[in-house]
PDB file of N, CA and C in Angstrom:
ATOM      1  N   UNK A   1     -12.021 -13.914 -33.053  1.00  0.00           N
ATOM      2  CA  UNK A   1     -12.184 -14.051 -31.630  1.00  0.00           C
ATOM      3  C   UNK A   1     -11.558 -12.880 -30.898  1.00  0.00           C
ATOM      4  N   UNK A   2     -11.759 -12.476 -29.661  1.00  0.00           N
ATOM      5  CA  UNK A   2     -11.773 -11.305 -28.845  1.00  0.00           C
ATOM      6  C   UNK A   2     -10.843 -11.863 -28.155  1.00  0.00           C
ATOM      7  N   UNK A   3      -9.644 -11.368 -27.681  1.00  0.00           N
ATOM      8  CA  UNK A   3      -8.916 -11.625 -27.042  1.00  0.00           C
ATOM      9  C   UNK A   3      -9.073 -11.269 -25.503  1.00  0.00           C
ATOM     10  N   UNK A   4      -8.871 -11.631 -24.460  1.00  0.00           N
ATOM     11  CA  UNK A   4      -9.376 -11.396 -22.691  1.00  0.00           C
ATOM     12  C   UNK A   4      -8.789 -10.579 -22.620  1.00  0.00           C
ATOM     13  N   UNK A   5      -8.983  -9.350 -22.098  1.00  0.00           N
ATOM     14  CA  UNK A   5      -8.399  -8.360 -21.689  1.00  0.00           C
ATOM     15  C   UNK A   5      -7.919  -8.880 -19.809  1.00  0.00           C
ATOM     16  N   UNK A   6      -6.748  -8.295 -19.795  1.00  0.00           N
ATOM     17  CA  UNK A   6      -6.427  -8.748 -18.445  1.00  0.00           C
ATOM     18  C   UNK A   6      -6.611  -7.483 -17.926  1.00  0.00           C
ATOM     19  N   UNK A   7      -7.564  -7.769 -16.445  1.00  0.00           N
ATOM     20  CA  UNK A   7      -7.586  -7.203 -15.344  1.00  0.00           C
ATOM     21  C   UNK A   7      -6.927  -6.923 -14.265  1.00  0.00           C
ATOM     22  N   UNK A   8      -6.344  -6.214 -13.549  1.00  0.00           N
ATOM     23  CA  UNK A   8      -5.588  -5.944 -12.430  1.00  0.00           C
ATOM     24  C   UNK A   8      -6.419  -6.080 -11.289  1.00  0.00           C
ATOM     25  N   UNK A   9      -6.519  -6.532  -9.931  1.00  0.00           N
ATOM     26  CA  UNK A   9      -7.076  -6.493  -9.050  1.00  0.00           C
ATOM     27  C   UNK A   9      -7.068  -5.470  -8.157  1.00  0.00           C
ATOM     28  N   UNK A  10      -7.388  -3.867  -8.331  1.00  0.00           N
ATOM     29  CA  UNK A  10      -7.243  -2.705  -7.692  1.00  0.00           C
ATOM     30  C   UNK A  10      -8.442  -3.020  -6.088  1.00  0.00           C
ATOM     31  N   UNK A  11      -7.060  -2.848  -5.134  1.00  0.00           N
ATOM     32  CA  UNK A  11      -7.478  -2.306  -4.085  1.00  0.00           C
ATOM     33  C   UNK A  11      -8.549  -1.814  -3.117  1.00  0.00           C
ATOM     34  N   UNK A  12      -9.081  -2.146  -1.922  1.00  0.00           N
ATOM     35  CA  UNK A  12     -10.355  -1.203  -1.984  1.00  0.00           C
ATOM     36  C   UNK A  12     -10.135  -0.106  -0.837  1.00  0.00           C
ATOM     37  N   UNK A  13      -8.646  -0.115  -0.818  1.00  0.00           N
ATOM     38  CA  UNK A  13      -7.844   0.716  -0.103  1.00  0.00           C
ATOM     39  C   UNK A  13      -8.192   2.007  -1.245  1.00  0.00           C
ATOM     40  N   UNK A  14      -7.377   1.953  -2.431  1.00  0.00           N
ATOM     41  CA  UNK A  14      -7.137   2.449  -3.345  1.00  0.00           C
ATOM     42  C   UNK A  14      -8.123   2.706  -3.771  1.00  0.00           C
ATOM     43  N   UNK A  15     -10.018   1.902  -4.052  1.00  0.00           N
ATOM     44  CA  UNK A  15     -10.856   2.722  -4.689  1.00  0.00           C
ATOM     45  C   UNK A  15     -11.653   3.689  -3.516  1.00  0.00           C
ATOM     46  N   UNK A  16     -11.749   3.485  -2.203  1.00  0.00           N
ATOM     47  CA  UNK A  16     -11.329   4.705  -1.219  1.00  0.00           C
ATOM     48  C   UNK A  16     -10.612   5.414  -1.156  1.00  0.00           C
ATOM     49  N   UNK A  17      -9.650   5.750  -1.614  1.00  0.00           N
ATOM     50  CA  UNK A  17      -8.815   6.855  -1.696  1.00  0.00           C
ATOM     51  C   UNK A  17      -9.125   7.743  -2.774  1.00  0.00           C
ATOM     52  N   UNK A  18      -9.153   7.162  -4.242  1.00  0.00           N
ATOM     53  CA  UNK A  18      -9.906   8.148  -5.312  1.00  0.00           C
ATOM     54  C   UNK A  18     -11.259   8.042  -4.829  1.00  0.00           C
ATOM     55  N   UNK A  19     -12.138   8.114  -4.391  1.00  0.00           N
ATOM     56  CA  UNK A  19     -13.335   8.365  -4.188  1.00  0.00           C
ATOM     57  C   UNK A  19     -13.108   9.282  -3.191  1.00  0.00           C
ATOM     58  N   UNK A  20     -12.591   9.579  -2.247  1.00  0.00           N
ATOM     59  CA  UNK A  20     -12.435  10.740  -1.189  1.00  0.00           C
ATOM     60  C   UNK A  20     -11.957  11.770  -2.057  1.00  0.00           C
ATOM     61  N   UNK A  21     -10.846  11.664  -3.096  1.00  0.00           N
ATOM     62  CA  UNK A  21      -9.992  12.982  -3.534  1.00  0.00           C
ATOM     63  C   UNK A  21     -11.361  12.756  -4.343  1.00  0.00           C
ATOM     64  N   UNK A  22     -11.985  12.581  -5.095  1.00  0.00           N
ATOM     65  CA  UNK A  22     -12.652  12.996  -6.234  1.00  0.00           C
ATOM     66  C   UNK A  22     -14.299  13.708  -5.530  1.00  0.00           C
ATOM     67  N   UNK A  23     -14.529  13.172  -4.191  1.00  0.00           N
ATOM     68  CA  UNK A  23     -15.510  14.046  -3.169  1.00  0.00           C
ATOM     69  C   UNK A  23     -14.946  14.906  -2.803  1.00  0.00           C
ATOM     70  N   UNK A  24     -13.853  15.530  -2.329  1.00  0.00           N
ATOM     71  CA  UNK A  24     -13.607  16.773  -2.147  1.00  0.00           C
ATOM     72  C   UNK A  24     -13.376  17.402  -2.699  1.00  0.00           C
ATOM     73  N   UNK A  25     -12.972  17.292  -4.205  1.00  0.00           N
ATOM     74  CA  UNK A  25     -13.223  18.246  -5.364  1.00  0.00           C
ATOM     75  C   UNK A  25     -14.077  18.479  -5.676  1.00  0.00           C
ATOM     76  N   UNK A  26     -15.570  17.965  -5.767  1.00  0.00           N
ATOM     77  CA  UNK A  26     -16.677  18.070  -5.806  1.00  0.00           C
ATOM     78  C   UNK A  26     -17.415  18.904  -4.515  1.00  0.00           C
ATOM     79  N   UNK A  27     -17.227  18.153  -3.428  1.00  0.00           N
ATOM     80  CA  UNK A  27     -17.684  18.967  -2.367  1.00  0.00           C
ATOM     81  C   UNK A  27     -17.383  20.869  -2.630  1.00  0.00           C
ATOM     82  N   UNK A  28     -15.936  20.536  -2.959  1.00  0.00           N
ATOM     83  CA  UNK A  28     -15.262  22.273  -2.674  1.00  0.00           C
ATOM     84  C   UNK A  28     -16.431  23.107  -4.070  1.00  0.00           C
ATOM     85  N   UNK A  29     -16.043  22.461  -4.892  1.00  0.00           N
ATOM     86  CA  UNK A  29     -17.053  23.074  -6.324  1.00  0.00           C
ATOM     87  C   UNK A  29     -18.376  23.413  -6.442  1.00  0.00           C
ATOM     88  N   UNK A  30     -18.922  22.123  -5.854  1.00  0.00           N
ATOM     89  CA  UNK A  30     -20.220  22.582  -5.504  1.00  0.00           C
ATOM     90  C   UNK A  30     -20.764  23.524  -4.262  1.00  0.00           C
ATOM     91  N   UNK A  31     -19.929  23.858  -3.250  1.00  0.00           N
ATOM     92  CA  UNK A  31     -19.815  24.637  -1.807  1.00  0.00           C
ATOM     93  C   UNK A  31     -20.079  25.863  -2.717  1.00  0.00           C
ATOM     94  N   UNK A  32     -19.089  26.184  -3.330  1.00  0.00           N
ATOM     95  CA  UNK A  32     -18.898  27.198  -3.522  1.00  0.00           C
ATOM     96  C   UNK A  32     -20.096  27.818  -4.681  1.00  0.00           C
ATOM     97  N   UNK A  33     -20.543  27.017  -5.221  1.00  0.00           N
ATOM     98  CA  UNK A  33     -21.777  27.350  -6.131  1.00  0.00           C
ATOM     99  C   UNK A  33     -22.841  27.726  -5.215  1.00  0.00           C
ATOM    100  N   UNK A  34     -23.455  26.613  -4.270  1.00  0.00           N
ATOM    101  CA  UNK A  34     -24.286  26.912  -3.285  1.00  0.00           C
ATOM    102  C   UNK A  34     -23.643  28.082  -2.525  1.00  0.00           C
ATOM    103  N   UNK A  35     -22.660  28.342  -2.165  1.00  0.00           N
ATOM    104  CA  UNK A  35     -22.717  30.112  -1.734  1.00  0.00           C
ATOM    105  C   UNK A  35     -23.219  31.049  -2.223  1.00  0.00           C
ATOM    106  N   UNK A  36     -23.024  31.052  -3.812  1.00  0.00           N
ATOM    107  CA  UNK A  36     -23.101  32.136  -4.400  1.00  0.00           C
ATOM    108  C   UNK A  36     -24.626  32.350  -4.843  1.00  0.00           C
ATOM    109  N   UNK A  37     -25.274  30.844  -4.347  1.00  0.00           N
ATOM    110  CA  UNK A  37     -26.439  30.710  -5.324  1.00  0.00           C
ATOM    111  C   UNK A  37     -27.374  31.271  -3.971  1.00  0.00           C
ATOM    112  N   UNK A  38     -27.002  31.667  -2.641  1.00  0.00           N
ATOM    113  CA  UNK A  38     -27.648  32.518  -2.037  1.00  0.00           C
ATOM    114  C   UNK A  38     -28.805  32.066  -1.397  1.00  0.00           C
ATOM    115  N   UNK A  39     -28.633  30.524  -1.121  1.00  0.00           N
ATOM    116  CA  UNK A  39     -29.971  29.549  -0.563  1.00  0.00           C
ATOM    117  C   UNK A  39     -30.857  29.120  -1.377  1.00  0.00           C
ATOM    118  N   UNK A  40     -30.551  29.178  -2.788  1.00  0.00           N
ATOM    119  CA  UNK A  40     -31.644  29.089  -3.659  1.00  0.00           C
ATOM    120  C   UNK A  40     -32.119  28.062  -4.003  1.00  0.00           C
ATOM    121  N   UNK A  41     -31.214  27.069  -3.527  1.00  0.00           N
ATOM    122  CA  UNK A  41     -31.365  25.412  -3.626  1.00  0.00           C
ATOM    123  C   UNK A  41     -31.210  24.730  -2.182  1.00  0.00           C
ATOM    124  N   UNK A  42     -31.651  24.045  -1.779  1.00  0.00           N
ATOM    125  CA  UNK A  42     -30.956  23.286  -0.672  1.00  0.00           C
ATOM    126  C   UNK A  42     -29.902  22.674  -0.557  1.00  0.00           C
ATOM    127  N   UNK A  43     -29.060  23.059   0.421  1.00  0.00           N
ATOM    128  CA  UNK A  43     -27.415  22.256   0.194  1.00  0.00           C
ATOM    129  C   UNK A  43     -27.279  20.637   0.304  1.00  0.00           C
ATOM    130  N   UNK A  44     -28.277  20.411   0.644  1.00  0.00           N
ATOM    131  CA  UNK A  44     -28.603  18.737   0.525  1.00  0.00           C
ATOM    132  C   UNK A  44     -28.216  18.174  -0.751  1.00  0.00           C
ATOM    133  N   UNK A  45     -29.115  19.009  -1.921  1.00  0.00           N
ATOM    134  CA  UNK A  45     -29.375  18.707  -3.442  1.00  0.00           C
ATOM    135  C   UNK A  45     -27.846  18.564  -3.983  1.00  0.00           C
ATOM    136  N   UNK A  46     -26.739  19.585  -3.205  1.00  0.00           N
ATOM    137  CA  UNK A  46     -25.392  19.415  -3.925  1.00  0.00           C
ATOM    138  C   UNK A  46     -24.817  18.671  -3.188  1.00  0.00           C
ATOM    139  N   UNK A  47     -24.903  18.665  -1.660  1.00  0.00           N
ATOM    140  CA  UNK A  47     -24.371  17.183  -0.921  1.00  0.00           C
ATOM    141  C   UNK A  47     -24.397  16.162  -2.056  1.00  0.00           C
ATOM    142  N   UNK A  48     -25.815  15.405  -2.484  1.00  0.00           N
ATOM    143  CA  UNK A  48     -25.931  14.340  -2.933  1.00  0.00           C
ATOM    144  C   UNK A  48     -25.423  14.468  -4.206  1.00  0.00           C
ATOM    145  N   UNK A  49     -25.915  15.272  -4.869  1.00  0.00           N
ATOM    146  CA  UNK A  49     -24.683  15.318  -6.352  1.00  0.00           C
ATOM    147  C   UNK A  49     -23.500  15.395  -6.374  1.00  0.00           C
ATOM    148  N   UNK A  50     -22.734  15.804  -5.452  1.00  0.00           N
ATOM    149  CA  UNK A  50     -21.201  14.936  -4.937  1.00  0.00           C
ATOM    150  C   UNK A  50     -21.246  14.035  -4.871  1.00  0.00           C
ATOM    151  N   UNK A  51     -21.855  13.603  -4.254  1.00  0.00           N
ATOM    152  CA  UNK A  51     -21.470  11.763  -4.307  1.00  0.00           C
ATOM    153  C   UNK A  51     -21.806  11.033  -5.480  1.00  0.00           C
ATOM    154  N   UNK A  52     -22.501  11.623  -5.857  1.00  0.00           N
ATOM    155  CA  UNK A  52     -23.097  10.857  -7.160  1.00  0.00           C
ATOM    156  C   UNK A  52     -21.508  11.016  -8.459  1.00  0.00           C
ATOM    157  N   UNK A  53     -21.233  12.640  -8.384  1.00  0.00           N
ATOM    158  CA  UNK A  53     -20.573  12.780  -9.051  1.00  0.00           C
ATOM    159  C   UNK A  53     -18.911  12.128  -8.608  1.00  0.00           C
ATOM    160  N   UNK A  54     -18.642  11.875  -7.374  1.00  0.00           N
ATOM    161  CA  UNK A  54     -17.636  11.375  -7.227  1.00  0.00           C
ATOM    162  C   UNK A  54     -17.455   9.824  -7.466  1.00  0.00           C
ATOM    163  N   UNK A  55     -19.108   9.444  -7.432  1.00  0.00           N
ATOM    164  CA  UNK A  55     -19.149   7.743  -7.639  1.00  0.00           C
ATOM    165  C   UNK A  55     -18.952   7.467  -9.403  1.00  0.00           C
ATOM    166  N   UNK A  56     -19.080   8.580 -10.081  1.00  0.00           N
ATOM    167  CA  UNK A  56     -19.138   8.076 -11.279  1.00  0.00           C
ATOM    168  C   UNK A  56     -17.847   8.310 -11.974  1.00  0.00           C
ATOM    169  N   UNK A  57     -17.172   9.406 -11.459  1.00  0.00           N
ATOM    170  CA  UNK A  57     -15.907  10.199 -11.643  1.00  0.00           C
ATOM    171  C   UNK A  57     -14.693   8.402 -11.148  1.00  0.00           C
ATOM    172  N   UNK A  58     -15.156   8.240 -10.472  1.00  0.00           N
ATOM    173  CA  UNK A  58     -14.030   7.132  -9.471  1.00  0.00           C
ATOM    174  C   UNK A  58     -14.039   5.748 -11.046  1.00  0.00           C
ATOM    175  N   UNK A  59     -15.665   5.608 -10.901  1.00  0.00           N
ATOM    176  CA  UNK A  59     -15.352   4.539 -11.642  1.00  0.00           C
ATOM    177  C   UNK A  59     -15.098   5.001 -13.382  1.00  0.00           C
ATOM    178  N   UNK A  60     -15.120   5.792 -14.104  1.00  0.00           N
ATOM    179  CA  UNK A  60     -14.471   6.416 -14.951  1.00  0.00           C
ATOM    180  C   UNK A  60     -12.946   6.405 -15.254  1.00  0.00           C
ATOM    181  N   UNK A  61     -12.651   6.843 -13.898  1.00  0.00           N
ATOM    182  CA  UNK A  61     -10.782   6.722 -14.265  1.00  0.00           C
ATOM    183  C   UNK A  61     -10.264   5.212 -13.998  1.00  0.00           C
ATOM    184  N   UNK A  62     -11.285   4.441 -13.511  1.00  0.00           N
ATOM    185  CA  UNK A  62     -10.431   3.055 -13.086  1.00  0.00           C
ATOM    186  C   UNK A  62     -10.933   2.343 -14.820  1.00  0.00           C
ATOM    187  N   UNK A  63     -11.900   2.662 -15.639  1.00  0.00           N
ATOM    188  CA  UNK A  63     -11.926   2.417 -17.062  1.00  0.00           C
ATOM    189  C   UNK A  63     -11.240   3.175 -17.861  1.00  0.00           C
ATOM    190  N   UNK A  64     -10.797   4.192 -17.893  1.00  0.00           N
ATOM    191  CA  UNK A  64      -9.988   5.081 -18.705  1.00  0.00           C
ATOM    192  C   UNK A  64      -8.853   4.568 -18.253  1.00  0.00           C
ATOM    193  N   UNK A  65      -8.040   3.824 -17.075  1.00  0.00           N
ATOM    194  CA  UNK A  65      -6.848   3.783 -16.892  1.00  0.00           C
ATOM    195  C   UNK A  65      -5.723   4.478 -17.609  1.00  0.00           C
ATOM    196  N   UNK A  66      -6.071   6.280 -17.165  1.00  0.00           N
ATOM    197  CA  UNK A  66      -5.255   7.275 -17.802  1.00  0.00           C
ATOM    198  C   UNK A  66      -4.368   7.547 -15.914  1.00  0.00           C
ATOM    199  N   UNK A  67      -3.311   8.357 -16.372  1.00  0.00           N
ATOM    200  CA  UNK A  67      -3.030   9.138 -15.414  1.00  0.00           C
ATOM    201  C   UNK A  67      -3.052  10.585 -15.347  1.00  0.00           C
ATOM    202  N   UNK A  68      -3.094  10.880 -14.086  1.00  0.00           N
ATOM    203  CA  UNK A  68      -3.673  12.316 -13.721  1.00  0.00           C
ATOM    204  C   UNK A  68      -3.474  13.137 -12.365  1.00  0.00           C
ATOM    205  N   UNK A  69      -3.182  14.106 -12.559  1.00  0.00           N
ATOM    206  CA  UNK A  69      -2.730  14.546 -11.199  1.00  0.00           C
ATOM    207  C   UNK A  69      -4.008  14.411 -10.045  1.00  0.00           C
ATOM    208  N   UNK A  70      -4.826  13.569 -10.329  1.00  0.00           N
ATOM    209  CA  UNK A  70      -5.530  13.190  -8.992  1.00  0.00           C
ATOM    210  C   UNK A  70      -4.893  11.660  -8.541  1.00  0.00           C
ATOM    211  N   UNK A  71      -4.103  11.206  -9.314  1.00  0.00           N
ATOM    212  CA  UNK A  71      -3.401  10.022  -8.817  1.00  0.00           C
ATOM    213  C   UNK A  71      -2.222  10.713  -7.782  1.00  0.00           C
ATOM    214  N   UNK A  72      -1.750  11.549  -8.040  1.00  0.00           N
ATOM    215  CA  UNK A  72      -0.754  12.258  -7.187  1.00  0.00           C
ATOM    216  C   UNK A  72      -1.717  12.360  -5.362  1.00  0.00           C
ATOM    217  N   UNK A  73      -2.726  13.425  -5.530  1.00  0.00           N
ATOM    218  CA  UNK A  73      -3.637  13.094  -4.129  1.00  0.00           C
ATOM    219  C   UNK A  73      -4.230  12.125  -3.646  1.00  0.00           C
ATOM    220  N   UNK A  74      -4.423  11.189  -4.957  1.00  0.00           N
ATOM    221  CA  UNK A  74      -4.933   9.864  -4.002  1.00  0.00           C
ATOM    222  C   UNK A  74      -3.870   8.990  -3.634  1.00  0.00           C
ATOM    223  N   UNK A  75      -2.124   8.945  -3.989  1.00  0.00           N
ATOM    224  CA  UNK A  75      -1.376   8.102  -3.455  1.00  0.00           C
ATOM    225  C   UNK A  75      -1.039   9.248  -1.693  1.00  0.00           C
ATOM    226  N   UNK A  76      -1.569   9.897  -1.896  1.00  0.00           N
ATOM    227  CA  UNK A  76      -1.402  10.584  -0.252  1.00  0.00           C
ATOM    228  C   UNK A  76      -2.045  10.358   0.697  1.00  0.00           C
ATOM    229  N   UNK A  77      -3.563  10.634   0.185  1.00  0.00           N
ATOM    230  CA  UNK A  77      -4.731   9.960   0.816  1.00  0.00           C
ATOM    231  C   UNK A  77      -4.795   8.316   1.382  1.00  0.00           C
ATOM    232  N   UNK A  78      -4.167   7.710  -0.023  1.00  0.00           N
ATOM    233  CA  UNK A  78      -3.846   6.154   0.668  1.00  0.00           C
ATOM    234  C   UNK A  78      -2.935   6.071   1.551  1.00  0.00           C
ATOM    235  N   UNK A  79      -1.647   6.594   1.628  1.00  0.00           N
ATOM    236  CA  UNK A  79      -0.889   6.854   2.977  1.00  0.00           C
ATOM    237  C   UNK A  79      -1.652   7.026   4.096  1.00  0.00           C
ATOM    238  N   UNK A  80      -2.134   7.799   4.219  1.00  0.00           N
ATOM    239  CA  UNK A  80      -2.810   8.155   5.272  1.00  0.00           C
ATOM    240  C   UNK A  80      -3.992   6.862   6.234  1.00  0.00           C
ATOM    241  N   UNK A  81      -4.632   6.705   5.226  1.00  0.00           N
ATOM    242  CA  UNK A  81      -5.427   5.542   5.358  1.00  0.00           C
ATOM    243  C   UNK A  81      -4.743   4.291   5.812  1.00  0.00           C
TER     244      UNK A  81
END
Protein backbone atom coordinates (compact mmCIF):
# COMPACT_ATOMS: atom_id res chain seq x y z
CA UNK A 1 0.00 0.00 0.00
CA UNK A 2 1.05 3.69 -0.86
CA UNK A 3 1.33 5.69 1.87
CA UNK A 4 -0.65 9.59 1.58
CA UNK A 5 1.68 11.91 0.97
CA UNK A 6 0.85 15.01 3.04
CA UNK A 7 0.11 18.20 1.43
CA UNK A 8 0.70 21.68 2.69
CA UNK A 9 -1.92 24.21 1.84
CA UNK A 10 0.30 26.95 -0.11
CA UNK A 11 -1.12 30.29 -0.33
CA UNK A 12 -2.54 32.10 -3.26
CA UNK A 13 -0.75 35.02 -1.94
CA UNK A 14 2.35 32.97 -2.35
CA UNK A 15 1.44 31.20 -5.78
CA UNK A 16 1.19 35.03 -6.99
CA UNK A 17 4.21 35.94 -5.90
CA UNK A 18 6.31 33.04 -7.68
CA UNK A 19 4.39 33.51 -10.70
CA UNK A 20 5.28 37.33 -10.94
CA UNK A 21 9.18 36.60 -10.05
CA UNK A 22 9.16 33.71 -12.51
CA UNK A 23 7.27 36.36 -15.35
CA UNK A 24 9.79 38.74 -14.99
CA UNK A 25 12.53 36.54 -15.56
CA UNK A 26 10.99 35.45 -18.49
CA UNK A 27 9.67 38.70 -19.63
CA UNK A 28 13.46 40.23 -19.18
CA UNK A 29 14.88 36.97 -21.32
CA UNK A 30 12.67 36.92 -23.78
CA UNK A 31 12.78 41.14 -24.26
CA UNK A 32 15.93 40.83 -24.82
CA UNK A 33 15.87 38.04 -27.52
CA UNK A 34 13.11 39.94 -29.34
CA UNK A 35 15.59 42.93 -29.48
CA UNK A 36 18.15 41.31 -30.95
CA UNK A 37 15.92 39.29 -33.19
CA UNK A 38 15.28 42.75 -34.96
CA UNK A 39 11.27 42.43 -35.43
CA UNK A 40 11.53 39.17 -36.81
CA UNK A 41 8.83 37.74 -34.75
CA UNK A 42 6.07 39.58 -33.19
CA UNK A 43 6.54 40.57 -29.57
CA UNK A 44 3.15 39.21 -28.84
CA UNK A 45 4.54 35.51 -29.69
CA UNK A 46 7.14 36.09 -26.61
CA UNK A 47 4.56 38.05 -24.47
CA UNK A 48 2.56 34.80 -24.52
CA UNK A 49 5.41 32.37 -24.09
CA UNK A 50 6.10 34.11 -20.81
CA UNK A 51 3.27 33.32 -19.44
CA UNK A 52 3.09 30.11 -20.55
CA UNK A 53 6.58 29.67 -19.41
CA UNK A 54 6.05 31.25 -16.07
CA UNK A 55 2.75 29.12 -15.61
CA UNK A 56 4.64 26.00 -15.95
CA UNK A 57 7.92 27.14 -14.22
CA UNK A 58 5.48 28.16 -10.96
CA UNK A 59 3.85 24.92 -10.93
CA UNK A 60 7.17 22.89 -11.27
CA UNK A 61 8.81 24.30 -8.19
CA UNK A 62 5.64 23.91 -6.01
CA UNK A 63 6.23 19.83 -7.19
CA UNK A 64 9.90 19.80 -6.91
CA UNK A 65 9.55 21.46 -3.45
CA UNK A 66 13.37 22.37 -3.85
CA UNK A 67 14.76 25.67 -2.72
CA UNK A 68 16.14 28.38 -4.76
CA UNK A 69 17.16 31.72 -4.92
CA UNK A 70 13.84 32.62 -6.57
CA UNK A 71 12.32 31.86 -3.14
CA UNK A 72 14.54 34.72 -1.87
CA UNK A 73 12.47 37.27 -4.63
CA UNK A 74 9.34 35.82 -4.15
CA UNK A 75 9.40 36.24 -0.16
CA UNK A 76 9.86 40.11 -1.25
CA UNK A 77 7.36 40.20 -3.77
CA UNK A 78 4.92 38.67 -1.13
CA UNK A 79 5.80 41.56 1.21
CA UNK A 80 4.88 43.79 -0.98
CA UNK A 81 1.63 42.32 -1.95
Amino acid sequence: MKKKQKTKNISLKKKIAYFIAYLSLFLAIFGMIDYYAYDILNPWFFISVSFISAFFATVLHFKSHSKSQIDVIEKEIEEIL
